[in-house]
PDB file of N, CA and C in Angstrom:
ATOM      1  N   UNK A   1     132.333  27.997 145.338  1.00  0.00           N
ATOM      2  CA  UNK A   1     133.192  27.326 144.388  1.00  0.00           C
ATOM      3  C   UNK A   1     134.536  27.056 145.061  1.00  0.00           C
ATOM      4  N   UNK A   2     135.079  25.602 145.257  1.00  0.00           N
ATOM      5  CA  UNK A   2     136.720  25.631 145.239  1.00  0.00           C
ATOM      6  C   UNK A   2     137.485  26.031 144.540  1.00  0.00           C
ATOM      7  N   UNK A   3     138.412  26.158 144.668  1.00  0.00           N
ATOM      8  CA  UNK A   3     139.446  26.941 143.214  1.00  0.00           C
ATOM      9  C   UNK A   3     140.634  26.044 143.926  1.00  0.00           C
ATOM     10  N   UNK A   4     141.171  25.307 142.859  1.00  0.00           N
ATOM     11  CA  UNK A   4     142.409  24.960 143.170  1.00  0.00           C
ATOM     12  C   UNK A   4     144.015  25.591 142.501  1.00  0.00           C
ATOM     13  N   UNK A   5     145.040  25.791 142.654  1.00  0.00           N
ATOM     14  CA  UNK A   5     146.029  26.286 142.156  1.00  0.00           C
ATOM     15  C   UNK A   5     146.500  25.390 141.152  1.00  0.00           C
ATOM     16  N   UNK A   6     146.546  25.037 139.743  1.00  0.00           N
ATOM     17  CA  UNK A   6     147.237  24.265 139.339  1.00  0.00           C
ATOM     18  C   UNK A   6     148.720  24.055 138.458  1.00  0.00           C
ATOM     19  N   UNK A   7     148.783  25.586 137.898  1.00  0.00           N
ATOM     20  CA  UNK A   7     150.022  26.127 137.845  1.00  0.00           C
ATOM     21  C   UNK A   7     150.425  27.771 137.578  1.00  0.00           C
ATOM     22  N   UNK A   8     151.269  27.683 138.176  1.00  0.00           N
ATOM     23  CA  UNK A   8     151.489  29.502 137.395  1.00  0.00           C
ATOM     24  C   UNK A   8     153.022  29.754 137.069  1.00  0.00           C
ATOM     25  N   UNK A   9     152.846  31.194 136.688  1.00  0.00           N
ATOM     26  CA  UNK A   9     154.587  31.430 136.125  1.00  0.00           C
ATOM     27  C   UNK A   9     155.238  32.138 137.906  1.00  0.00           C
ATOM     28  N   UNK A  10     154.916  32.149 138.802  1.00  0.00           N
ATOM     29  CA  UNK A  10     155.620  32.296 139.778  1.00  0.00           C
ATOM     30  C   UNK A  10     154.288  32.309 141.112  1.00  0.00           C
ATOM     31  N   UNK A  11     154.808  32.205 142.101  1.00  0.00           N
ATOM     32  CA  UNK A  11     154.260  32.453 143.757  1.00  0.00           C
ATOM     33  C   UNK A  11     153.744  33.435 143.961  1.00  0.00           C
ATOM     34  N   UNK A  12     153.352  34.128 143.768  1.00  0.00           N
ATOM     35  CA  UNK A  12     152.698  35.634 143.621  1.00  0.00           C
ATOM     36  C   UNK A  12     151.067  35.492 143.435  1.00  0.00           C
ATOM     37  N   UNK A  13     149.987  36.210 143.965  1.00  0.00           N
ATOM     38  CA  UNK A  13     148.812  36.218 143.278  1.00  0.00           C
ATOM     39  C   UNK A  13     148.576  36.982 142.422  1.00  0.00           C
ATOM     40  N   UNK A  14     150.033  37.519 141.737  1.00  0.00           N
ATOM     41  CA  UNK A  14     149.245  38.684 140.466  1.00  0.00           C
ATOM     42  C   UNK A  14     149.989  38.114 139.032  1.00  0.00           C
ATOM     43  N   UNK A  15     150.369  36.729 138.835  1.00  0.00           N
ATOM     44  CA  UNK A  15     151.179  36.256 137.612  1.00  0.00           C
ATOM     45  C   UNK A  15     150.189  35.256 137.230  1.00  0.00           C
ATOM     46  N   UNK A  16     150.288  35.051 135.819  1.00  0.00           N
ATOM     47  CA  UNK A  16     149.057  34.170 134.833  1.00  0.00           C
ATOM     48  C   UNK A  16     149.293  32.651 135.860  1.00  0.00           C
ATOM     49  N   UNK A  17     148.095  32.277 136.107  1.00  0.00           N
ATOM     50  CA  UNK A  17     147.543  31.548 136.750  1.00  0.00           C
ATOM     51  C   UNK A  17     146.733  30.269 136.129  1.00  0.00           C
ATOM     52  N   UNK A  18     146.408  29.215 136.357  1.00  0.00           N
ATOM     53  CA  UNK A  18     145.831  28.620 135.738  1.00  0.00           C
ATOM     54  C   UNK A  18     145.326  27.683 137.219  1.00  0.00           C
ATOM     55  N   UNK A  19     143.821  27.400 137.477  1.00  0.00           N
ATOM     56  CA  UNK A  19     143.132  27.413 138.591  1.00  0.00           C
ATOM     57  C   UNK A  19     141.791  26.262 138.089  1.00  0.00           C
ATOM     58  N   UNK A  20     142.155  24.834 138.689  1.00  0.00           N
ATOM     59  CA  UNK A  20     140.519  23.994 138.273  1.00  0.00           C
ATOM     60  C   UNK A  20     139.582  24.519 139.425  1.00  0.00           C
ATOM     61  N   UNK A  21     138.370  24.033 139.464  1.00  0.00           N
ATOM     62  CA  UNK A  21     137.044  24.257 140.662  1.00  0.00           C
ATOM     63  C   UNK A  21     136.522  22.905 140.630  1.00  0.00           C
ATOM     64  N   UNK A  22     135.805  23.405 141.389  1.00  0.00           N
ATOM     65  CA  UNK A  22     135.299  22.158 141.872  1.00  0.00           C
ATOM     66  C   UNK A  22     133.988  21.892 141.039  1.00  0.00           C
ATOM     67  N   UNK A  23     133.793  22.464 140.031  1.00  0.00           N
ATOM     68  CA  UNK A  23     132.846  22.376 139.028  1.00  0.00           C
ATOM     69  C   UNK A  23     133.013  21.928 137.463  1.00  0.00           C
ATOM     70  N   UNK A  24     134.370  21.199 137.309  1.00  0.00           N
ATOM     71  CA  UNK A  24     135.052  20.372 136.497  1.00  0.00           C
ATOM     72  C   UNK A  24     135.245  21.248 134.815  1.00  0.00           C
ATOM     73  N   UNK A  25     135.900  22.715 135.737  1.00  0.00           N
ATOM     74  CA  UNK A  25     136.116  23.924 135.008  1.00  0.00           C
ATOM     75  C   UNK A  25     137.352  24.420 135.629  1.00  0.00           C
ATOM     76  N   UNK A  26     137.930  25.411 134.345  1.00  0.00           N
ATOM     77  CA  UNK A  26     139.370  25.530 134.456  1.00  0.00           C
ATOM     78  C   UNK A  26     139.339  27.431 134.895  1.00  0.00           C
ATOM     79  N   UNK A  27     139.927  28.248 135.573  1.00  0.00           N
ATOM     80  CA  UNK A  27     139.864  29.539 135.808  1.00  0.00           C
ATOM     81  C   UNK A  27     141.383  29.839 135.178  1.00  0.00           C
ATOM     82  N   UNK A  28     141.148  30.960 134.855  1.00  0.00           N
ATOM     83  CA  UNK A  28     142.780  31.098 133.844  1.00  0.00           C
ATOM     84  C   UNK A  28     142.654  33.296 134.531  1.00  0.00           C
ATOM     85  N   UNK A  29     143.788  32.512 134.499  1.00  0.00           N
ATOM     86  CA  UNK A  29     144.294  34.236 135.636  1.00  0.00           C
ATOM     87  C   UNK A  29     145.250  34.941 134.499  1.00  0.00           C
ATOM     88  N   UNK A  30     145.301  35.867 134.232  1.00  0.00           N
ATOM     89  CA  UNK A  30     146.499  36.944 133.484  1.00  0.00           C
ATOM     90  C   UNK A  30     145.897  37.867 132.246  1.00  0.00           C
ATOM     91  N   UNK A  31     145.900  38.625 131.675  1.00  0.00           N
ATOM     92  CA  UNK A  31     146.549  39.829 131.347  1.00  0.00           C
ATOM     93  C   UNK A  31     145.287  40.193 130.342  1.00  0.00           C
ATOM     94  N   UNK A  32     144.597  40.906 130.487  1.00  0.00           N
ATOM     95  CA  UNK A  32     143.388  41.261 129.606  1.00  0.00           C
ATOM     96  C   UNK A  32     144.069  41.546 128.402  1.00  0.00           C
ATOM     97  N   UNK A  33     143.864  41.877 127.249  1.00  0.00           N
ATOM     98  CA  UNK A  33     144.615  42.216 125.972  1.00  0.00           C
ATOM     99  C   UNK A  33     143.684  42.973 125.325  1.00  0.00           C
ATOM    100  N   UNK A  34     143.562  44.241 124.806  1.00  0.00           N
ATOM    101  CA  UNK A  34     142.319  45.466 124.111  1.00  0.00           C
ATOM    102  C   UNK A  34     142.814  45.545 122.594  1.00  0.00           C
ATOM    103  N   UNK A  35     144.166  44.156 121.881  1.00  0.00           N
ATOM    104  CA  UNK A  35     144.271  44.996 120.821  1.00  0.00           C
ATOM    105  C   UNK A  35     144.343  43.833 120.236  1.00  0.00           C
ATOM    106  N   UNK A  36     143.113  43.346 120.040  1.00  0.00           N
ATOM    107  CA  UNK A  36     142.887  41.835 119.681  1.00  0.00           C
ATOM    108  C   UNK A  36     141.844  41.612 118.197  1.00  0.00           C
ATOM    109  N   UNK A  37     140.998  43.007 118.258  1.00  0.00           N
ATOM    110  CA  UNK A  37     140.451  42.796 116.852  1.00  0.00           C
ATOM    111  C   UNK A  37     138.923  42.132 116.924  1.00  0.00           C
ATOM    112  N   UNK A  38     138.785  41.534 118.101  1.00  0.00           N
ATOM    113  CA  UNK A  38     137.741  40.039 118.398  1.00  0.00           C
ATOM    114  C   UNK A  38     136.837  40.958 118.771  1.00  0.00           C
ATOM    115  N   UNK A  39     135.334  40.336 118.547  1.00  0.00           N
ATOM    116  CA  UNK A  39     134.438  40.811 119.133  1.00  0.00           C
ATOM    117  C   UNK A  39     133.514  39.745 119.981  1.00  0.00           C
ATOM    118  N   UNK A  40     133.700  40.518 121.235  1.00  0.00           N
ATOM    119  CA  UNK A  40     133.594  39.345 122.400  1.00  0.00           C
ATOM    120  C   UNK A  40     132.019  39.657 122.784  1.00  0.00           C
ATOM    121  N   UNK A  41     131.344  38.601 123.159  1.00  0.00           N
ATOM    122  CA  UNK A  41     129.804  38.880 123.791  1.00  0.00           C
ATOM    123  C   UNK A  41     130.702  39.801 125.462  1.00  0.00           C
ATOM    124  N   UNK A  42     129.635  41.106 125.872  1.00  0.00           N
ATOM    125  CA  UNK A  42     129.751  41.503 126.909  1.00  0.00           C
ATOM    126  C   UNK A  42     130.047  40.702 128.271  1.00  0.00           C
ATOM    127  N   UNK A  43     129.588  39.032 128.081  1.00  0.00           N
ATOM    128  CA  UNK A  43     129.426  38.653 129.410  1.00  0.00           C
ATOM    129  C   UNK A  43     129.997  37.636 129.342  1.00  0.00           C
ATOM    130  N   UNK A  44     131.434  37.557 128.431  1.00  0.00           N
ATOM    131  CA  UNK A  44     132.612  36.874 128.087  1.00  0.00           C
ATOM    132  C   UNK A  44     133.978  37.768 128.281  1.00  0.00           C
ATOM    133  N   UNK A  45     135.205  37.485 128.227  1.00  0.00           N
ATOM    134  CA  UNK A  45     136.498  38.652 128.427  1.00  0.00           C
ATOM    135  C   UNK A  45     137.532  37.101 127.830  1.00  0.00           C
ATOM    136  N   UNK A  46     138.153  37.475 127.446  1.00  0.00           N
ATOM    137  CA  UNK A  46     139.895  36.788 127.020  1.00  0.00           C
ATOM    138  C   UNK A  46     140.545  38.149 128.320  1.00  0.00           C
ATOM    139  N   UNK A  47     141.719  36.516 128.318  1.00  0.00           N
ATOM    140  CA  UNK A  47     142.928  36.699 129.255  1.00  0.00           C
ATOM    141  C   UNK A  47     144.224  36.010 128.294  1.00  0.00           C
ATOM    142  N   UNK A  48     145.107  36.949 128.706  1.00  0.00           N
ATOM    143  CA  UNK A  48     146.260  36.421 127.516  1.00  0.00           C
ATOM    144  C   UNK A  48     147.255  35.680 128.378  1.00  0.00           C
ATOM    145  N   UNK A  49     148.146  34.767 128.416  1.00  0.00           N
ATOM    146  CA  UNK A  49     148.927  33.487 129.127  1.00  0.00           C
ATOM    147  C   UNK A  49     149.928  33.277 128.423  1.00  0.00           C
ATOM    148  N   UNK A  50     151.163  33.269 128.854  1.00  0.00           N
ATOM    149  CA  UNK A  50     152.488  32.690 128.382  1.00  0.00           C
ATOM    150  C   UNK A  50     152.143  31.545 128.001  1.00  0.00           C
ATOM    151  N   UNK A  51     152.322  31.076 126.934  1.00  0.00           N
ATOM    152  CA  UNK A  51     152.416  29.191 126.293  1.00  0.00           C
ATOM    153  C   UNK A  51     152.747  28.851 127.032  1.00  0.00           C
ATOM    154  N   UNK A  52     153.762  28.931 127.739  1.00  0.00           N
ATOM    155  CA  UNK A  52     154.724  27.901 128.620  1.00  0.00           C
ATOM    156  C   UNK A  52     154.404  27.513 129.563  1.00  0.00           C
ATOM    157  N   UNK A  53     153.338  28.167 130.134  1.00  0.00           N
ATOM    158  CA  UNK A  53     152.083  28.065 131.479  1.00  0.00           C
ATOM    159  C   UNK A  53     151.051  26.759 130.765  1.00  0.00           C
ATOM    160  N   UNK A  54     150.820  26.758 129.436  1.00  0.00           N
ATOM    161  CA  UNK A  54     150.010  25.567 128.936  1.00  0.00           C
ATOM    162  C   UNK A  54     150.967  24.486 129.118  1.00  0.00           C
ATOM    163  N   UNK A  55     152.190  24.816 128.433  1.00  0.00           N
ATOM    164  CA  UNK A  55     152.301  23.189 128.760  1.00  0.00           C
ATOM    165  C   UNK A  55     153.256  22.671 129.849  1.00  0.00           C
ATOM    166  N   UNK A  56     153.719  23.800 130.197  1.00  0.00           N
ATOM    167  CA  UNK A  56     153.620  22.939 131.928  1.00  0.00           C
ATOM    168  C   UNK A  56     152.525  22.435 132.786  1.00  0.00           C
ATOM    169  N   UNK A  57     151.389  23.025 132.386  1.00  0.00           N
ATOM    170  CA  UNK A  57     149.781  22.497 133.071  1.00  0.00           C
ATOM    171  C   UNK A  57     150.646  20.559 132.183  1.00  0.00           C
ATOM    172  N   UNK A  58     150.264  20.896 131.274  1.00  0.00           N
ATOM    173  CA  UNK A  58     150.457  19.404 130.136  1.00  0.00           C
ATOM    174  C   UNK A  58     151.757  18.621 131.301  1.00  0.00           C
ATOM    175  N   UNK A  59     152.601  18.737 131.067  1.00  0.00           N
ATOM    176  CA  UNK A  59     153.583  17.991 131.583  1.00  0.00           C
ATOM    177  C   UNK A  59     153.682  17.586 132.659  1.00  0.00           C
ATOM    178  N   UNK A  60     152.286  18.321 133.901  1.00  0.00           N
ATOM    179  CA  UNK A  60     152.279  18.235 135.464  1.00  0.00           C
ATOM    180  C   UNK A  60     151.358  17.162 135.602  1.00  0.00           C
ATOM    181  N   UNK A  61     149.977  17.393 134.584  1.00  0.00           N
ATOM    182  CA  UNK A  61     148.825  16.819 134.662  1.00  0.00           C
ATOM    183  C   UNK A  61     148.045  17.983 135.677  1.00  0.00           C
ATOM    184  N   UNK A  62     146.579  17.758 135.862  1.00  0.00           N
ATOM    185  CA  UNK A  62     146.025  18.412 136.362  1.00  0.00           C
ATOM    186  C   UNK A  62     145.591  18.112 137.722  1.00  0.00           C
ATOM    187  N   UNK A  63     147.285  17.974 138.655  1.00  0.00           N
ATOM    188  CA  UNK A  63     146.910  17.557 139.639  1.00  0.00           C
ATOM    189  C   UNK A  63     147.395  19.147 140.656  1.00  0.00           C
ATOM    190  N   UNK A  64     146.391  19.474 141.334  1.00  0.00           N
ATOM    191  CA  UNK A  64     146.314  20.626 142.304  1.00  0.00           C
ATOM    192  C   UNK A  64     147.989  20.560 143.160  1.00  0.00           C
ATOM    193  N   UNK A  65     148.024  21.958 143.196  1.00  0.00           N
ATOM    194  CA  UNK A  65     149.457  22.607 144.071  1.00  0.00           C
ATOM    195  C   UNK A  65     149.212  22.565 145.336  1.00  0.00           C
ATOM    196  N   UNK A  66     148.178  23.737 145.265  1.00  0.00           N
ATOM    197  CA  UNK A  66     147.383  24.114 146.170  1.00  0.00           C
ATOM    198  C   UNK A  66     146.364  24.854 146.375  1.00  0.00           C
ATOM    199  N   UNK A  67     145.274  24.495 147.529  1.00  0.00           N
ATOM    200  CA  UNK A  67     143.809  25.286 147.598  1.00  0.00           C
ATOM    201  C   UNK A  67     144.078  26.935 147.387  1.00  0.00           C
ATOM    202  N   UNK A  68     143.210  27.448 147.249  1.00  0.00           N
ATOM    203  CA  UNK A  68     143.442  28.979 147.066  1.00  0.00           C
ATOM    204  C   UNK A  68     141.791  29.537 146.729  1.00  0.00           C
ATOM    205  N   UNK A  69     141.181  29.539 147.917  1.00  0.00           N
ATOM    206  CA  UNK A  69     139.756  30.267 147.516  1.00  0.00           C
ATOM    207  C   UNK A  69     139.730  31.525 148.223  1.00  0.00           C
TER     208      UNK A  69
END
């Protein structure tokens, strides 16, 4: 799979992330959350993301930063 970088809240590989592939799918990087109430199928997980990471994706378009596999 490619993974491209398409935005995050800083330069770091450990801050919410937001990542297309080359399989016309989005990878979303940050913060597991356990006090959510939801009941998730086992071979699914939520990741929790600053808003502001959505719509800066919005305001950039979904054009790649940089590669990162």
């Amino acid at each position: 799979m490619r993974v491209t970088k398409l935005v995050s809240t800083c330069d770091l590989k450990d801050c919410p992330t937001i990542y297309a592939t080359d399989r016309d799918t989005l990878l979303v990087q940050g913060e597991t959350p356990t006090d959510h109430g939801l009941v998730i199928p086992e071979h699914e997980t939520l990741v929790e993301i600053p808003t502001q990471l959505v719509f800066d994706l919005i305001r950039k378009g979904l054009r790649g930063t940089e590669d990162s596999r």
